[in-house]
Protein backbone atom coordinates (compact mmCIF):
# COMPACT_ATOMS: atom_id res chain seq x y z
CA UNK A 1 11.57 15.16 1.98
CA UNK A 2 12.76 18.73 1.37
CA UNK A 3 14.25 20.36 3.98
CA UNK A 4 11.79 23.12 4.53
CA UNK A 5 8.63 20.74 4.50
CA UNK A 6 10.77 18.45 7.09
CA UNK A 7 10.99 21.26 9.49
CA UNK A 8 7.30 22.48 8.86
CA UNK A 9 6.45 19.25 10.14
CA UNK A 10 8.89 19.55 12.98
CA UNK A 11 7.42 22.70 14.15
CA UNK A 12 3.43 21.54 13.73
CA UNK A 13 4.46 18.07 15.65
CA UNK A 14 5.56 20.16 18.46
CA UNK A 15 2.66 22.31 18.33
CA UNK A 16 -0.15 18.97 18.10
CA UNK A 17 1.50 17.38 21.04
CA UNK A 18 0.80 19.99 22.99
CA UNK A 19 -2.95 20.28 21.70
CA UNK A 20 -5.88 18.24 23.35
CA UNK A 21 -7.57 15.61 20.95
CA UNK A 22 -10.89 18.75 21.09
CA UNK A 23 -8.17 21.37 19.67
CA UNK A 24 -6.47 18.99 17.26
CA UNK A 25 -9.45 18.06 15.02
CA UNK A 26 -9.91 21.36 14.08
CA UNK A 27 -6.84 22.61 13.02
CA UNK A 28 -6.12 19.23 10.89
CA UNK A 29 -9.94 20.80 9.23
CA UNK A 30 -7.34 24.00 8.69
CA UNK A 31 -4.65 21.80 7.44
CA UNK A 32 -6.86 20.35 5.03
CA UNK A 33 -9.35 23.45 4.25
CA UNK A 34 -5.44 24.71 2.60
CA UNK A 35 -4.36 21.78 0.87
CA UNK A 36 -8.00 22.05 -1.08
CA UNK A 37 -10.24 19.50 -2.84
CA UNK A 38 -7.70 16.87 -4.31
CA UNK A 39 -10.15 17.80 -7.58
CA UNK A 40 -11.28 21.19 -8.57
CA UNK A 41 -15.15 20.26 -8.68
CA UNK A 42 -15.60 23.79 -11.38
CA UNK A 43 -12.49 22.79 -13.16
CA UNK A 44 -12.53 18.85 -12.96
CA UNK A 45 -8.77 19.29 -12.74
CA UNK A 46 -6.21 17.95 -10.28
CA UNK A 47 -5.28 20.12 -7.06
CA UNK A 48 -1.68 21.09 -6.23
CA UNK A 49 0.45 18.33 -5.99
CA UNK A 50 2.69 20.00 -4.24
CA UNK A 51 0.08 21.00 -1.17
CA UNK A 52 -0.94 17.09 -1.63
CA UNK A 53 1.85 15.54 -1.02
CA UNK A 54 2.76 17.82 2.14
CA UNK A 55 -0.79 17.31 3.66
CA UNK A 56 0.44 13.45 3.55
CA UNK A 57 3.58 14.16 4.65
CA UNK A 58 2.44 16.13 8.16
CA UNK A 59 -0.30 12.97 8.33
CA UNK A 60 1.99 10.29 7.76
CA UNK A 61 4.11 12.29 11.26
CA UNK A 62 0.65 12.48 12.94
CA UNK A 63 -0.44 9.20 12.28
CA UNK A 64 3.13 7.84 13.57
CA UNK A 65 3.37 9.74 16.61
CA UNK A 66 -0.26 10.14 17.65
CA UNK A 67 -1.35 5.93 16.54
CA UNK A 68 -5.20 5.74 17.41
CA UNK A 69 -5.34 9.70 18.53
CA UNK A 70 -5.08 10.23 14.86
CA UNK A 71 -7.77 7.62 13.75
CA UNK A 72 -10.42 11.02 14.06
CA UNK A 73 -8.77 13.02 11.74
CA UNK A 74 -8.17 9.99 9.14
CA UNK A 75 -11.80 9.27 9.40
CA UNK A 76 -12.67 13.37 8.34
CA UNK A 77 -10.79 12.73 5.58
CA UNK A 78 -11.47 9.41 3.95
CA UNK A 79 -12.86 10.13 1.11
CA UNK A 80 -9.48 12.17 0.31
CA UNK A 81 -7.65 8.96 0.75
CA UNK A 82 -9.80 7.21 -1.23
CA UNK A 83 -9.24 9.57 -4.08
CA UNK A 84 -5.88 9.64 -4.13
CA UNK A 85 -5.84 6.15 -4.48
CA UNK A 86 -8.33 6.42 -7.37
CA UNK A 87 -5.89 8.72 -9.07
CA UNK A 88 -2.92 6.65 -8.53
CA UNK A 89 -4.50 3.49 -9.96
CA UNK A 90 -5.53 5.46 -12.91
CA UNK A 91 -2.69 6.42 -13.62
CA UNK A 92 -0.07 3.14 -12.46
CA UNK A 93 -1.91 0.59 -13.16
CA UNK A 94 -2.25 -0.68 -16.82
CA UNK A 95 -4.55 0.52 -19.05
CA UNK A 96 -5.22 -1.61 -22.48
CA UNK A 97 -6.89 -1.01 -25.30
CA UNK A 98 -7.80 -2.81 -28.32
CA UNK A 99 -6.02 -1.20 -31.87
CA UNK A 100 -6.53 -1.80 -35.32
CA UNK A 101 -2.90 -3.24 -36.76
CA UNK A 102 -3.66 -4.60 -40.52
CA UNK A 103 -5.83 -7.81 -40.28
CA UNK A 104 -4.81 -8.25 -36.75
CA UNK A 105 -5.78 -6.59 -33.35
CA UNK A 106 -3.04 -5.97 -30.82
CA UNK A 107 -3.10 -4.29 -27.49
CA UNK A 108 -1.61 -1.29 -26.63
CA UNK A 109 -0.73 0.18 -23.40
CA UNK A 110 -1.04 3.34 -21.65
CA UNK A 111 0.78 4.65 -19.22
CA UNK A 112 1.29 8.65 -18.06
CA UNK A 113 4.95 8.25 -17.44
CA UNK A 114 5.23 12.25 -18.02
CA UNK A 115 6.57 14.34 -15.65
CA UNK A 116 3.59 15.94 -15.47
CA UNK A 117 1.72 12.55 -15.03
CA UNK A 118 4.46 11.62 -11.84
CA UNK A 119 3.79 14.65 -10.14
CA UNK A 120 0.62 14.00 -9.80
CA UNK A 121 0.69 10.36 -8.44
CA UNK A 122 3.86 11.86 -6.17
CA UNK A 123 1.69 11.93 -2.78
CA UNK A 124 0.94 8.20 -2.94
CA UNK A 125 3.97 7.69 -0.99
CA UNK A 126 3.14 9.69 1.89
CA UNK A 127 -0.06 8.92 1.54
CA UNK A 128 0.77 4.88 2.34
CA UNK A 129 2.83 5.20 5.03
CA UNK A 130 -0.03 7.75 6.61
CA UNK A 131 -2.24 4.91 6.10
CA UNK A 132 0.13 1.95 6.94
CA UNK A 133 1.23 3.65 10.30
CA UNK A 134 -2.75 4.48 10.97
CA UNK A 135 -3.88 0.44 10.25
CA UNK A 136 -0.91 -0.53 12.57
CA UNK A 137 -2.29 1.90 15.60
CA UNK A 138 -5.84 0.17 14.87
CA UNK A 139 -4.76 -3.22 14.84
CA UNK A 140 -3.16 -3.07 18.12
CA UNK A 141 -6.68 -1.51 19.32
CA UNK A 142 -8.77 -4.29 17.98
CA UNK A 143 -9.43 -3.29 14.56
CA UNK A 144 -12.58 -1.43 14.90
CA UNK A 145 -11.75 1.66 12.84
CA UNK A 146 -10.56 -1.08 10.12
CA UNK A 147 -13.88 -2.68 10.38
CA UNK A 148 -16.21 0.46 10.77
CA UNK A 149 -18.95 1.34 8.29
CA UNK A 150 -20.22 -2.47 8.25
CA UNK A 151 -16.79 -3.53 7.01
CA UNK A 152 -16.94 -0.96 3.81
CA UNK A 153 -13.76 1.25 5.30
CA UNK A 154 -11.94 -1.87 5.12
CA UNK A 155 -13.26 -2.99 1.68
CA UNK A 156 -12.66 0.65 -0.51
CA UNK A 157 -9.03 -0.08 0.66
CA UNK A 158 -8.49 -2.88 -0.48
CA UNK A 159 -10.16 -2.75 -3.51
CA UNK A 160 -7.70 -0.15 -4.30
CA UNK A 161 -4.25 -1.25 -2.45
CA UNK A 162 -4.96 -4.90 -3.89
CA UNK A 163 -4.81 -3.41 -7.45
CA UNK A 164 -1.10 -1.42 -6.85
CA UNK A 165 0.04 -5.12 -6.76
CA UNK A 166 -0.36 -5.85 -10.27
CA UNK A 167 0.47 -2.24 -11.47
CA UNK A 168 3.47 -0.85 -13.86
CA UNK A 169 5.67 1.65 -12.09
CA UNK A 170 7.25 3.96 -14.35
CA UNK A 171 10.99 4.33 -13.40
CA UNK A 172 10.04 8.19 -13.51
CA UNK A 173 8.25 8.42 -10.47
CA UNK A 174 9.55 10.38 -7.66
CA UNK A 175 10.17 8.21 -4.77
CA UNK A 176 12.31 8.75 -1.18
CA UNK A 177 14.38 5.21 0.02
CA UNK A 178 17.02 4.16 2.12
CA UNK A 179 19.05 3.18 -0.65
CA UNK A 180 22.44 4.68 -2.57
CA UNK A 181 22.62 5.80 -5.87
CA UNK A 182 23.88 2.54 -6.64
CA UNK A 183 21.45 0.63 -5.35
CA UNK A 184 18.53 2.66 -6.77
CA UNK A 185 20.10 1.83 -10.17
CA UNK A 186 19.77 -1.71 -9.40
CA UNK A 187 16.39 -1.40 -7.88
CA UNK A 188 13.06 -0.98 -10.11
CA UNK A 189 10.43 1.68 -8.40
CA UNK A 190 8.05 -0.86 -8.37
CA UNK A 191 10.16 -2.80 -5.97
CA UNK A 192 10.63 0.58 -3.76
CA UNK A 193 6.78 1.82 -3.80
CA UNK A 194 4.91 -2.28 -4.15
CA UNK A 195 7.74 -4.17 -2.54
CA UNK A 196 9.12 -2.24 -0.23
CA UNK A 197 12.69 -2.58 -0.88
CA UNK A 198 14.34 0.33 0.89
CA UNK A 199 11.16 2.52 1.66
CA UNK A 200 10.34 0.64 4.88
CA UNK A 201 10.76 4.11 6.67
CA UNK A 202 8.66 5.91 3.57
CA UNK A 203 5.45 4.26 2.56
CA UNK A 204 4.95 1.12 0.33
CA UNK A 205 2.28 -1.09 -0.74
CA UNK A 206 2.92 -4.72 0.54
CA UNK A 207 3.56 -2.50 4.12
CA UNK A 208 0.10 -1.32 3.73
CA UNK A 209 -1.16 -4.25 2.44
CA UNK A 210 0.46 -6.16 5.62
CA UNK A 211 -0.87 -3.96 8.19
CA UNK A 212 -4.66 -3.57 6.77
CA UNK A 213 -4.45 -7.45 7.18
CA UNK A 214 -3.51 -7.24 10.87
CA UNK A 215 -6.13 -4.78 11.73
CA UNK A 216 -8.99 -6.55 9.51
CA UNK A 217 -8.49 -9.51 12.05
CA UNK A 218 -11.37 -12.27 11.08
CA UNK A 219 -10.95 -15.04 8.37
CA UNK A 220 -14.11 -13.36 6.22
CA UNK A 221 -12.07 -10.23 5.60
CA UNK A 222 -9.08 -11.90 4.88
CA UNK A 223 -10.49 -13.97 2.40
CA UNK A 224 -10.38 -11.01 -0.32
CA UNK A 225 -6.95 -9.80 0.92
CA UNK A 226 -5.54 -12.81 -0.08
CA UNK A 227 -7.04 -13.62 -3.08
CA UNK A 228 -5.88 -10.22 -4.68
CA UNK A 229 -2.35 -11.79 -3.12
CA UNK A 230 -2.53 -14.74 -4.64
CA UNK A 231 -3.37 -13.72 -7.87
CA UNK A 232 -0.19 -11.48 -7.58
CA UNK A 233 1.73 -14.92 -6.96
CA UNK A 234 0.09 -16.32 -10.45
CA UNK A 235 1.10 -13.40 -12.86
CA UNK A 236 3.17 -13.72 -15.80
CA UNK A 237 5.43 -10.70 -14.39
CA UNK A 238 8.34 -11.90 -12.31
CA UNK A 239 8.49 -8.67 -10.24
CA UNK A 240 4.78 -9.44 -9.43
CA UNK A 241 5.32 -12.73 -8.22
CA UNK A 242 8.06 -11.85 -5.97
CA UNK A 243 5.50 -8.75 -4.33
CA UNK A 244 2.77 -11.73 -3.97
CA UNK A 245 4.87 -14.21 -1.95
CA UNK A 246 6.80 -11.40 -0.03
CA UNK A 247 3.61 -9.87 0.80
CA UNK A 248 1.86 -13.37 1.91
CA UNK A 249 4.82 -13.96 4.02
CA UNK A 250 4.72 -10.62 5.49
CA UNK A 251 1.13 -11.47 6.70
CA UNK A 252 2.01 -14.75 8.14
CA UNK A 253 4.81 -13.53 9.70
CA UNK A 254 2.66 -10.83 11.43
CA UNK A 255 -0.82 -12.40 11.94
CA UNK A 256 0.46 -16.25 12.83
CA UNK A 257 -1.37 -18.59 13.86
CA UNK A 258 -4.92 -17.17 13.25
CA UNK A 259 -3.77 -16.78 9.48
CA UNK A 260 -3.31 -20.55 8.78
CA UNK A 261 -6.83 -21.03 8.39
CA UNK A 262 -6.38 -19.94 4.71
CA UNK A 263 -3.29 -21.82 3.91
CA UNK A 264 -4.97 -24.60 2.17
CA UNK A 265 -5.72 -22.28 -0.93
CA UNK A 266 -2.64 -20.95 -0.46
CA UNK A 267 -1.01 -24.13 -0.81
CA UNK A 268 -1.19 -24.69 -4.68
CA UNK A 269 0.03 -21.57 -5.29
CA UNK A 270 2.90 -21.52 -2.87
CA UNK A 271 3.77 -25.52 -4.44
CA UNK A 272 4.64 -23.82 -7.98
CA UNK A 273 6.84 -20.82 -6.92
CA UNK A 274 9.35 -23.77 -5.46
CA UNK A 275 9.87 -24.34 -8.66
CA UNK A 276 10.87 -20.54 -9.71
CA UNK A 277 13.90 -18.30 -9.57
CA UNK A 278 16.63 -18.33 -6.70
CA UNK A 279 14.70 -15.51 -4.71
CA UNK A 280 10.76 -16.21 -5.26
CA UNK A 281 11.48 -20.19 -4.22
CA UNK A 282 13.31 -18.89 -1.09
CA UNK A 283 10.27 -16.67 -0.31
CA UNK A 284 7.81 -19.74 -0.68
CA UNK A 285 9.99 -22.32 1.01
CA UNK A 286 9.71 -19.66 4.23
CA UNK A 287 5.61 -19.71 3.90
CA UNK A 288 6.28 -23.19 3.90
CA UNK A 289 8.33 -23.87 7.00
CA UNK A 290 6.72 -20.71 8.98
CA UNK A 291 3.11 -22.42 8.28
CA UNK A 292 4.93 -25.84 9.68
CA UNK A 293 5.80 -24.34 12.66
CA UNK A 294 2.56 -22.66 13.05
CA UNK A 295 0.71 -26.14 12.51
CA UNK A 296 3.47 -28.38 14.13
CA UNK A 297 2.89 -30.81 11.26
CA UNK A 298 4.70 -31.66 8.14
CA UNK A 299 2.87 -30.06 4.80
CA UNK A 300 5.42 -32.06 2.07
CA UNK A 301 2.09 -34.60 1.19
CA UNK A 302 -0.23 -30.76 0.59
CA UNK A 303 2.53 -29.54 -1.92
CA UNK A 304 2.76 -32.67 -4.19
């Protein structure tokens, strides 16, 4: 985070906590009134992705320190997190279309990878670990903001987290990690922004993805969750794969028990990533002997 935005967030942290909940909402209504409609309704255009991604940065601070204080504010601006989403998926996720070659037909993809294109999908990170730090407050209330709206908050979330799974990340996009130079050479973005591989502390997908789970709380709503999970853990793309496991393992890890309802369909799934590379087997055999523990029963005859 530049240095200047880090210590405007400083300064309006210090200023919230001293704020009652009555005196917060409305200055977050400020906060967002000068950020502006993520799209120009005259102009159908983009806003500032600059003002964007520092409205997500102060939220992601609020939602961290404040947990379930902030759950108000989130809900005011919903439909702002839902359109960012939008606007990332249209423009990471990939995009075929059918072209005339000769006699044959061949697919073609599409992907922004500009820098004009990675500016604008530059608040998603911000914008995850807002929402990822929010779900984790919830969850540890019960999971009713999760659940609100006859379970449709929870469903527009998924519908667009569960599709950042299977997306292409363009090496170009702008992303803040843990890791050294060297290490970011070595790393893929997808791995930083899906994964999470050295943006624990920054916003990633599978984090999100992990903590929505949590706060859903009942086998109905999981159901979805981990079918968009498991298909991850089927795709042809190695660096998918590895998201699917790590993020089914990141669930089981946090939900337990309660989470081993839907290990039977899991099963299958988990039985043929045994049989693939060094890291994605590892992964599996964990789901494996975690969901032992959790049943205190052998599952070697459900993986034949």
């Amino acid at each position: 985070i530049p240095q200047m935005l880090r210590c405007a967030n400083k300064c309006l942290l210090s200023l919230v906590m001293k704020l009652s909940e009555s005196q917060l909402r409305p200055l977050y209504a400020r906060l967002r009134e000068w950020r502006g409609d993520i799209v120009d309704a005259k102009e159908g255009s983009l806003s500032s992705p600059a003002r964007r991604y520092a409205f997500w940065s102060l939220s992601a601070e609020l939602s961290k320190s404040l947990r379930s204080i902030f759950l108000p504010c989130l809900t005011s601006v919903l439909t702002d997190v839902i359109d960012e989403l939008e606007i990332a998926v249209s423009l990471l996720c990939q995009r075929t279309k059918k072209k005339a070659d000769g006699s044959k037909r061949r697919r073609v993809e599409e992907l922004d990878s500009s820098a004009d294109g990675m500016e604008k999908v530059k608040p998603l990170q911000p914008l995850l670990l807002c929402l990822e730090s929010a779900l984790k407050a919830d969850a540890h209330e019960g999971g009713d903001w999760t659940r609100g709206d006859d379970n449709q908050r929870y469903n527009m979330i998924l519908n667009h987290l569960g599709k950042f799974l299977l997306a292409q990340i363009p090496k170009e996009i702008p992303l803040l990690s843990d890791l050294t130079s060297k290490e970011k050479a070595s790393t893929s973005a997808y791995q930083q922004i899906v994964q999470g591989v050295g943006t624990s502390e920054y916003g990633n997908v599978v984090g999100c993805l992990t903590a929505l789970a949590a706060a859903a709380g009942n086998e109905q709503l999981w159901k979805p969750l981990n079918f968009a999970v498991l298909e991850a853990c089927g795709h042809e793309r190695n660096e998918v794969r590895k998201a699917g496991i790590g993020c089914l393992l990141s669930i089981i890890e946090t939900i337990g028990e309660e989470y081993m309802v839907l290990l039977p369909e899991c099963l299958p799934v988990i039985s043929e990533l045994l049989e693939d590379d060094e890291e994605i087997a590892a992964m599996a055999k964990e789901c494996v002997r975690q969901g032992e523990e959790l049943l205190g029963e052998s599952l070697e005859d459900s993986l034949r």
